[in-house]
Protein backbone atom coordinates (compact mmCIF):
# COMPACT_ATOMS: atom_id res chain seq x y z
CA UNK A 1 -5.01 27.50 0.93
CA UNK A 2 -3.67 25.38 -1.88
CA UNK A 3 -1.02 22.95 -1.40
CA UNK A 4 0.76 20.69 -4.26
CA UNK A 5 2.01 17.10 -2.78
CA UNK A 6 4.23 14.49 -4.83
CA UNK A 7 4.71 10.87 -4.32
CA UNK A 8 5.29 9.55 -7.87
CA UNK A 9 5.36 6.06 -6.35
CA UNK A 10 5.02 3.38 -5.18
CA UNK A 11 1.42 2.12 -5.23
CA UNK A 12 1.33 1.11 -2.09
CA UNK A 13 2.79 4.26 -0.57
CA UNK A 14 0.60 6.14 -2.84
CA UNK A 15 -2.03 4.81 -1.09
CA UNK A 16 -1.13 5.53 2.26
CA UNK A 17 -0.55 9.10 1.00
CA UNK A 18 -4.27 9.12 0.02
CA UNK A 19 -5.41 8.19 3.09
CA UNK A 20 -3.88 11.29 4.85
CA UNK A 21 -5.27 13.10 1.72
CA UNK A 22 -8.51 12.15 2.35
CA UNK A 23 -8.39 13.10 5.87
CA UNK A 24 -6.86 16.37 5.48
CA UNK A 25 -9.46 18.13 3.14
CA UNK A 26 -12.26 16.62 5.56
CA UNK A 27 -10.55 18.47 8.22
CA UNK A 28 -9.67 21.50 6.00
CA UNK A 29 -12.44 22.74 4.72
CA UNK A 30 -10.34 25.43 3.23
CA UNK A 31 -7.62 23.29 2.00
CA UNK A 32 -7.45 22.74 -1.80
CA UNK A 33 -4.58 20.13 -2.67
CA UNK A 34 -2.78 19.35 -6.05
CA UNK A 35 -1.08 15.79 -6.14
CA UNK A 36 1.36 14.58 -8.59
CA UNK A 37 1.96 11.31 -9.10
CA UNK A 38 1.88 8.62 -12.30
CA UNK A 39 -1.81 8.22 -13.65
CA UNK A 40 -2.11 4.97 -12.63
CA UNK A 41 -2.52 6.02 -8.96
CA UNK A 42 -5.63 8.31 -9.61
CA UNK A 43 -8.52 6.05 -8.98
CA UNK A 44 -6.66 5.85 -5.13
CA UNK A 45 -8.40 9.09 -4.77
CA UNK A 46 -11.66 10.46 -3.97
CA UNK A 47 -13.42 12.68 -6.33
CA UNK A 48 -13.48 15.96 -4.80
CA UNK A 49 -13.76 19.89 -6.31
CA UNK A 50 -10.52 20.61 -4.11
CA UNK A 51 -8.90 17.52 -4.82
CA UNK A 52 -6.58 17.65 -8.20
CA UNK A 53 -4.56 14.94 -9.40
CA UNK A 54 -1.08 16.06 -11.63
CA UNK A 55 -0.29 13.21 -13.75
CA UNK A 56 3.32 12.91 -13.99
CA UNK A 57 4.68 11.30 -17.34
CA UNK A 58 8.26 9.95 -15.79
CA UNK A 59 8.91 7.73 -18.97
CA UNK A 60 7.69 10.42 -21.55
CA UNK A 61 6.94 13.74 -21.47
CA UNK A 62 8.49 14.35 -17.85
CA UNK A 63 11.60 12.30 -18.60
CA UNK A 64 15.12 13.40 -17.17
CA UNK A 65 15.87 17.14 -15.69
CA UNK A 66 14.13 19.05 -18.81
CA UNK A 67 10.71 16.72 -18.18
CA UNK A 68 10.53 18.14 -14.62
CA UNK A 69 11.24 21.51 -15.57
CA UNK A 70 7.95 21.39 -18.01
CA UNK A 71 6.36 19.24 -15.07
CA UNK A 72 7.48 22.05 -12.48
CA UNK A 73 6.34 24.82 -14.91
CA UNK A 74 2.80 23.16 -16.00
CA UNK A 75 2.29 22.36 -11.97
CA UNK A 76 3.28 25.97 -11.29
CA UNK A 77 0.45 27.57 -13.41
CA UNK A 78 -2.47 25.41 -12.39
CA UNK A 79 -2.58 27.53 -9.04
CA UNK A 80 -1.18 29.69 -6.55
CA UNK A 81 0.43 27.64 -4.30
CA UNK A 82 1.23 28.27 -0.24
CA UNK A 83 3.36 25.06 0.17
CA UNK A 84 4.40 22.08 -1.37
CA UNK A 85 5.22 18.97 0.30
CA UNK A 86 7.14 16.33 -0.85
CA UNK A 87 6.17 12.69 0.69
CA UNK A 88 8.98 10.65 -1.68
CA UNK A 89 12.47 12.58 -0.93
CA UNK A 90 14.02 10.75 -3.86
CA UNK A 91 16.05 12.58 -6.60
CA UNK A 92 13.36 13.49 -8.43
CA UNK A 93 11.00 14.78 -6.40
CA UNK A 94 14.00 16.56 -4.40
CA UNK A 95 14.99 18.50 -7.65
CA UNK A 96 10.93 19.46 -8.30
CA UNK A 97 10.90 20.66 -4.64
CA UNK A 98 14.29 22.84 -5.03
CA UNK A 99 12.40 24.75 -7.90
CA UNK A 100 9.93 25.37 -6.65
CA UNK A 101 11.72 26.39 -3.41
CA UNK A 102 13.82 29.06 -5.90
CA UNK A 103 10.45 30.33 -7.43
CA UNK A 104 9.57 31.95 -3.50
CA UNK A 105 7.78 28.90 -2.19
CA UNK A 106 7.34 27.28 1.33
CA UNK A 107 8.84 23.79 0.60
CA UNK A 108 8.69 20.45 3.36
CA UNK A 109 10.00 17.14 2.81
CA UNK A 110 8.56 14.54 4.89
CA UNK A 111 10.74 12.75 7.33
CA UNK A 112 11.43 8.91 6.27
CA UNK A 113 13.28 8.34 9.92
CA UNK A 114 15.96 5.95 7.52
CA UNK A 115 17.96 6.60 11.06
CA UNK A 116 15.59 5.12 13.10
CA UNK A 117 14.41 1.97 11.00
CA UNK A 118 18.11 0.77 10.19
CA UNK A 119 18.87 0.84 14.00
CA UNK A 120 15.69 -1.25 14.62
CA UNK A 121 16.98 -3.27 11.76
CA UNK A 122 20.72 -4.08 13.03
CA UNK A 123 19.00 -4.18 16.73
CA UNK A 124 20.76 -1.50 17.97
CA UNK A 125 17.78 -0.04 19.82
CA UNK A 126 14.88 -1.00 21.66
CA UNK A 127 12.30 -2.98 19.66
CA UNK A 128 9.47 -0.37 19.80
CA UNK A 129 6.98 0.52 17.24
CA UNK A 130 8.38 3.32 15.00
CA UNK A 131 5.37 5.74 13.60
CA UNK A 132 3.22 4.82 10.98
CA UNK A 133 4.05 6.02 7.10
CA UNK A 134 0.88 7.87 7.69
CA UNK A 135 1.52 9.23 10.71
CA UNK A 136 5.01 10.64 9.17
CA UNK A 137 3.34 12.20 6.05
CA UNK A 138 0.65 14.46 7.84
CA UNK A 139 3.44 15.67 10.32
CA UNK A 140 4.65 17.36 6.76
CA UNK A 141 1.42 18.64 6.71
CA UNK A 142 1.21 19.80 10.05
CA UNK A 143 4.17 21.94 10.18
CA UNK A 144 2.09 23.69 7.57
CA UNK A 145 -0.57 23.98 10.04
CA UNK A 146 -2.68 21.28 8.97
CA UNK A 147 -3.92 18.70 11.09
CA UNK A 148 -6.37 15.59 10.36
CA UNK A 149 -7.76 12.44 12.14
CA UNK A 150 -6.47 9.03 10.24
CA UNK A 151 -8.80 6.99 12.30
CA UNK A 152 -11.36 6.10 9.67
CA UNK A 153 -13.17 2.15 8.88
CA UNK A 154 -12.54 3.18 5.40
CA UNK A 155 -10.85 6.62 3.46
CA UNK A 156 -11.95 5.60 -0.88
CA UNK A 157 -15.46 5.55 -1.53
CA UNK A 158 -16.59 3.16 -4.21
CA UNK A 159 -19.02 1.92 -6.82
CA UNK A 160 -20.62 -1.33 -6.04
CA UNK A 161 -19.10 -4.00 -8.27
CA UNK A 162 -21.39 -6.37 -10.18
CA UNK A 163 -18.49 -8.81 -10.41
CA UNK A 164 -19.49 -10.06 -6.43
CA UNK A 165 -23.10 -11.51 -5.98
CA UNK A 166 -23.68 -12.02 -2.89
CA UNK A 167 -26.98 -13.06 -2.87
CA UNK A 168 -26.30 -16.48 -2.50
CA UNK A 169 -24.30 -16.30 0.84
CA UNK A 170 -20.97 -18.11 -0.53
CA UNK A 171 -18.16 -16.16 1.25
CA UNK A 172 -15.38 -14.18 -1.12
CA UNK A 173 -12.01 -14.24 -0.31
CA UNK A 174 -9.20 -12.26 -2.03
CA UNK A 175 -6.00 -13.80 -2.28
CA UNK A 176 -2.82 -11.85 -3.20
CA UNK A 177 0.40 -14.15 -3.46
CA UNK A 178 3.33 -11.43 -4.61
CA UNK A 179 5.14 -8.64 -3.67
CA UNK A 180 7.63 -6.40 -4.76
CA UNK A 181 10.04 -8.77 -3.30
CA UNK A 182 10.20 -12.32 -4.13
CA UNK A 183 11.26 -12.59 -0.22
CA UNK A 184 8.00 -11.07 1.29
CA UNK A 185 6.08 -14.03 -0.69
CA UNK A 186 4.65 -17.25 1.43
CA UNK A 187 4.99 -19.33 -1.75
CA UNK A 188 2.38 -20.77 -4.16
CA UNK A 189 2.53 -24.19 -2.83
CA UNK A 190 0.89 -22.90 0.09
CA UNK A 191 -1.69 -20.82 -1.53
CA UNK A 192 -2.78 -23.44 -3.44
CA UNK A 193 -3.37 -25.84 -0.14
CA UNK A 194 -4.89 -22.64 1.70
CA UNK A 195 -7.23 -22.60 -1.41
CA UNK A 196 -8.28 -26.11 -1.42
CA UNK A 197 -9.21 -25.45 2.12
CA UNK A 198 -11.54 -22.77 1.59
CA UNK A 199 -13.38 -24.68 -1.23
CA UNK A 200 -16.59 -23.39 0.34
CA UNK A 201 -15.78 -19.73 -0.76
CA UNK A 202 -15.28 -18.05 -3.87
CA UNK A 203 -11.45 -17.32 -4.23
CA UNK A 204 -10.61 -13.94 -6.19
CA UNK A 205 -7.03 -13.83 -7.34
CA UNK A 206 -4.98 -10.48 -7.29
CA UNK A 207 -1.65 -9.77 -8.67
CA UNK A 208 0.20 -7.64 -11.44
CA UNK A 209 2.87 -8.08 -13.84
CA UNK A 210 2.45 -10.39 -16.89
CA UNK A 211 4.57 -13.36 -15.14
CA UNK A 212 2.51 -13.10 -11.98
CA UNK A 213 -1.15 -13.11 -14.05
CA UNK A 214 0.38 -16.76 -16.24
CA UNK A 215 0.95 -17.98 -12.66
CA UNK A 216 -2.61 -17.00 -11.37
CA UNK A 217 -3.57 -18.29 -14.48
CA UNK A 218 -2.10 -21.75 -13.67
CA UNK A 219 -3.86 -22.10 -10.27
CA UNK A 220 -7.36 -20.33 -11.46
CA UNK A 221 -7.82 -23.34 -13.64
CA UNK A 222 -6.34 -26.12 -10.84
CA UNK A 223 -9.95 -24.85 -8.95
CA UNK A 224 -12.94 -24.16 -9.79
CA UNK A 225 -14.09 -22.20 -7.15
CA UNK A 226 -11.40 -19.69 -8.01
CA UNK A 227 -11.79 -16.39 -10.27
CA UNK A 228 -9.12 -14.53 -12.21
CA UNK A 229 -8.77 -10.74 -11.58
CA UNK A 230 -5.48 -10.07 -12.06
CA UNK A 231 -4.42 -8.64 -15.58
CA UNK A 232 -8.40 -8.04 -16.05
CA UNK A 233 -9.38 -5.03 -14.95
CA UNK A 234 -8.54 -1.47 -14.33
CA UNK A 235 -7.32 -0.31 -10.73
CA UNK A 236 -10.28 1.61 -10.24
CA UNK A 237 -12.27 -2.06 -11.13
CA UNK A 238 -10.27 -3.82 -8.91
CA UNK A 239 -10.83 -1.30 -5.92
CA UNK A 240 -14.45 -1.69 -6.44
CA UNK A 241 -14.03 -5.98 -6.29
CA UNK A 242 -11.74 -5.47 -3.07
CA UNK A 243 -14.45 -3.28 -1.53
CA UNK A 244 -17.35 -5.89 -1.53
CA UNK A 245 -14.74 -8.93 -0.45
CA UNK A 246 -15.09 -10.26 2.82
CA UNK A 247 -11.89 -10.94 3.50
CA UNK A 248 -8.73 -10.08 1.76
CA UNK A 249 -5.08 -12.54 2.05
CA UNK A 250 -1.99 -10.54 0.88
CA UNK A 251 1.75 -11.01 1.34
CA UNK A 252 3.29 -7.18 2.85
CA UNK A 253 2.08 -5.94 -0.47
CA UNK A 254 0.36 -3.14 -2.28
CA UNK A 255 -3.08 -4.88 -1.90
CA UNK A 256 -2.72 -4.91 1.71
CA UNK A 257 -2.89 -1.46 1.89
CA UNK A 258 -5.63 -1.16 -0.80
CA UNK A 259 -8.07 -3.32 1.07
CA UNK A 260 -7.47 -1.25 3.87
CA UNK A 261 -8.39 1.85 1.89
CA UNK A 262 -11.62 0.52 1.32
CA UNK A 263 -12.25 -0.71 4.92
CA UNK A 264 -11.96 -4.83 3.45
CA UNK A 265 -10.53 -6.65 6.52
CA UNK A 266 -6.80 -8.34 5.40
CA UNK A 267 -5.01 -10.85 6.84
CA UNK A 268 -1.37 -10.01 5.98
CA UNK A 269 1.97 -12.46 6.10
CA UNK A 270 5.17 -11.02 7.59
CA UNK A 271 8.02 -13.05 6.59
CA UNK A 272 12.08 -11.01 6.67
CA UNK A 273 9.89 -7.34 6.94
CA UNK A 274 7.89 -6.51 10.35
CA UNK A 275 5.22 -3.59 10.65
CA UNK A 276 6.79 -1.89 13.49
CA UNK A 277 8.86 -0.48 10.61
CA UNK A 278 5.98 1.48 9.86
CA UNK A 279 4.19 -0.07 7.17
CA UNK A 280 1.26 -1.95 8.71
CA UNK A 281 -1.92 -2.20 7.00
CA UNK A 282 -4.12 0.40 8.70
CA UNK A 283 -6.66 -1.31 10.96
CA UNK A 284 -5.77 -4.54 10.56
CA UNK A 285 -2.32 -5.15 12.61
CA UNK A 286 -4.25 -7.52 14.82
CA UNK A 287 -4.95 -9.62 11.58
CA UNK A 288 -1.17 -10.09 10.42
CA UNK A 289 0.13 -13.29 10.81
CA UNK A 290 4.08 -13.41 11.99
CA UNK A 291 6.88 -15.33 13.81
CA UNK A 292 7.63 -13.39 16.68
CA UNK A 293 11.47 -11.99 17.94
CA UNK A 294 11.25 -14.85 20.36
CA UNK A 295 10.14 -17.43 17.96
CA UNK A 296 12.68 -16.12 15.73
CA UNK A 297 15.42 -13.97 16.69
CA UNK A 298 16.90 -12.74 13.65
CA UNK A 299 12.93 -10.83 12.44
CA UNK A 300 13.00 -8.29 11.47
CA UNK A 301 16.24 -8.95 8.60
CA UNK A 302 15.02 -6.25 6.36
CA UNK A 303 12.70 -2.68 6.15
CA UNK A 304 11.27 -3.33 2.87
CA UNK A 305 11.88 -7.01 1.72
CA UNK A 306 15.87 -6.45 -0.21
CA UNK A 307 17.70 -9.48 0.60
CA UNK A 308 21.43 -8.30 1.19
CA UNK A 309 22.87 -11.31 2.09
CA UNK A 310 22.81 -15.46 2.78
CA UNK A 311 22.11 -14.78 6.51
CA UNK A 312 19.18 -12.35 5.65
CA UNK A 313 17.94 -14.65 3.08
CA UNK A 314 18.05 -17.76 5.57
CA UNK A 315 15.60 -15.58 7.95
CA UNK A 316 13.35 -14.44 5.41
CA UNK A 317 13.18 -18.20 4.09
CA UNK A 318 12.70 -19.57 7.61
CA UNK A 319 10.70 -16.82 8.65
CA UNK A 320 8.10 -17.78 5.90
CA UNK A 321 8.60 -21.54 5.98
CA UNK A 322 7.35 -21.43 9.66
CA UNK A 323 3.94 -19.90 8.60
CA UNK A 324 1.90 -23.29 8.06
CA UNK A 325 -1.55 -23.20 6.22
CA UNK A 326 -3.53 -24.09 9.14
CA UNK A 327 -2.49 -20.92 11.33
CA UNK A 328 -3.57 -19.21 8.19
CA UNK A 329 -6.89 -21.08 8.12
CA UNK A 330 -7.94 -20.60 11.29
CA UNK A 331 -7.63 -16.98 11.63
CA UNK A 332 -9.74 -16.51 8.10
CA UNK A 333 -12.44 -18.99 9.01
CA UNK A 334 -12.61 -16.91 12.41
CA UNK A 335 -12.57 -13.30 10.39
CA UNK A 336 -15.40 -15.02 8.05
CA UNK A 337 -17.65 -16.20 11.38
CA UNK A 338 -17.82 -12.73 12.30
CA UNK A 339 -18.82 -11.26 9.34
């Protein structure tokens, strides 16, 4: 059976998507899958003869309706396809999926339950955990007649990074300040007291975007038992570093869910956004670090961090203010006892 998939973005909902990737051709012995998505989201992948990653040139060569018609037709002739299954449902991938749909195919679109997380939002319904991104992206699959187990320590295999020596016993932490939205972020004041804290360890500093890598820049030098990785290294480099960490920190970010990929424990902050949404780094919910509803009554005030207005952005300010440095602290020094 081959199947073609498409999430063009974003990385950290790639990488959920190649989690239930992972799981399904381990269940599927039979299953061969084709994935399309931008090329900077291959290394999220395992290497594997029925595993075949599309890259999709949005910007370029797959730009506008005529780029996905030469995207459709070049995905079209790489194999005979019984399904495809779109995991985005944005215009895009929602034209791709109606050709293929008029070329005879078995199209699904996966289920994003926008229904169900804006009434949890405007607390018009009981505040119950909604499923999992994962869990909504192999019920696509399974109304193909796929199925798959997502309960895994780890889904990417690596290469052992020689960037991490561990020889000498000094802890490594990864520390992640941004996210998508400047709302989801704890603040750098903070990071840089939480680093002076952990002046025993060897601090590893994540982030993207040329404005975020000055910044890292800025607080790499204020310590010298910190180490620059953002704007260094490839994805597939920085999977590898994240991998031999012993503990990751990350806002409700992208690296959250790539140090759960690799089976690195994360603490995660929560600030306006809460993982009942569905959006909670695999395996480690019981390491995210929150105000509760009855701490603060106006959490969640958004699904994925968009500040709409001044009462939403009071809650997401408040939400993060009330996340001191020690609470922080104490839940990595107890995550680094146990390792």
């Amino acid at each position: 059976m081959n199947l073609l998939v498409i999430r063009f973005s974003a990385l950290g909902d790639v990488t959920l998507s190649a989690v239930v990737v992972d799981a399904l051709l381990e269940a599927n012995p039979n299953l061969s899958i084709w994935f399309i998505s931008k090329s900077i989201h291959q290394p999220l992948f395992n290497k594997n003869p029925r595993f075949h990653f599309i890259a999709a040139d949005l910007k370029g060569e797959h730009k506008g309706v005529i780029g996905l018609i030469k995207l459709f037709r070049h995905s079209l002739s790489l194999a005979k396809f019984d399904g495809v299954v779109d995991l985005h449902d944005v215009i895009r991938s929602k034209f791709l999926l109606l050709l293929f749909r008029f070329n005879g195919l078995k199209t699904i679109c996966f289920n994003k339950g926008r229904k169900q997380k804006n009434k949890l939002l405007k607390k018009k319904s009981a505040f119950e955990r909604l499923p999992h991104s994962t869990e909504r992206y192999l019920n696509s699959f399974e109304k193909l007649g796929f199925s798959a187990n997502l309960n895994k320590k780890s889904w990417l295999k690596t290469k052992k990074s020689k960037l991490i020596d561990k020889q000498n016993g000094v802890k490594h932490i990864g520390i992640a300040p941004f996210a998508a939205h400047k709302s989801k972020e704890w603040g750098l004041t903070k990071i840089s007291s939480l680093i002076e804290s952990l002046s025993h360890c060897t601090i590893l500093l994540f982030g993207g975007g040329e404005n975020e890598v000055n910044q890292l820049k800025e607080l790499s030098n204020k310590f010298t038992h910190c180490t620059l990785i953002a704007g260094k290294y490839s994805l597939e480099k920085e999977l590898e570093i994240i991998a031999e960490l012993d503990l990751m920190i990350s806002m409700d970010s992208a690296n959250m869910h790539l140090a759960s990929l690799v089976g690195t424990k994360v603490i995660s902050i929560w600030g306006p956004t809460h993982h009942y949404f569905g959006f909670g780094p695999l395996n480690n919910e019981q390491l995210i670090i929150e105000k509760s509803r009855a701490e603060l009554p106006c959490r969640p005030c958004s699904i994925y961090g968009k500040i709409n207005n001044s009462d939403q952005q009071k809650c997401a300010e408040k939400s993060m203010q009330l996340i001191s440095v020690e609470q922080v602290l104490e839940k990595a020094l107890n995550v680094l006892n146990q390792r």
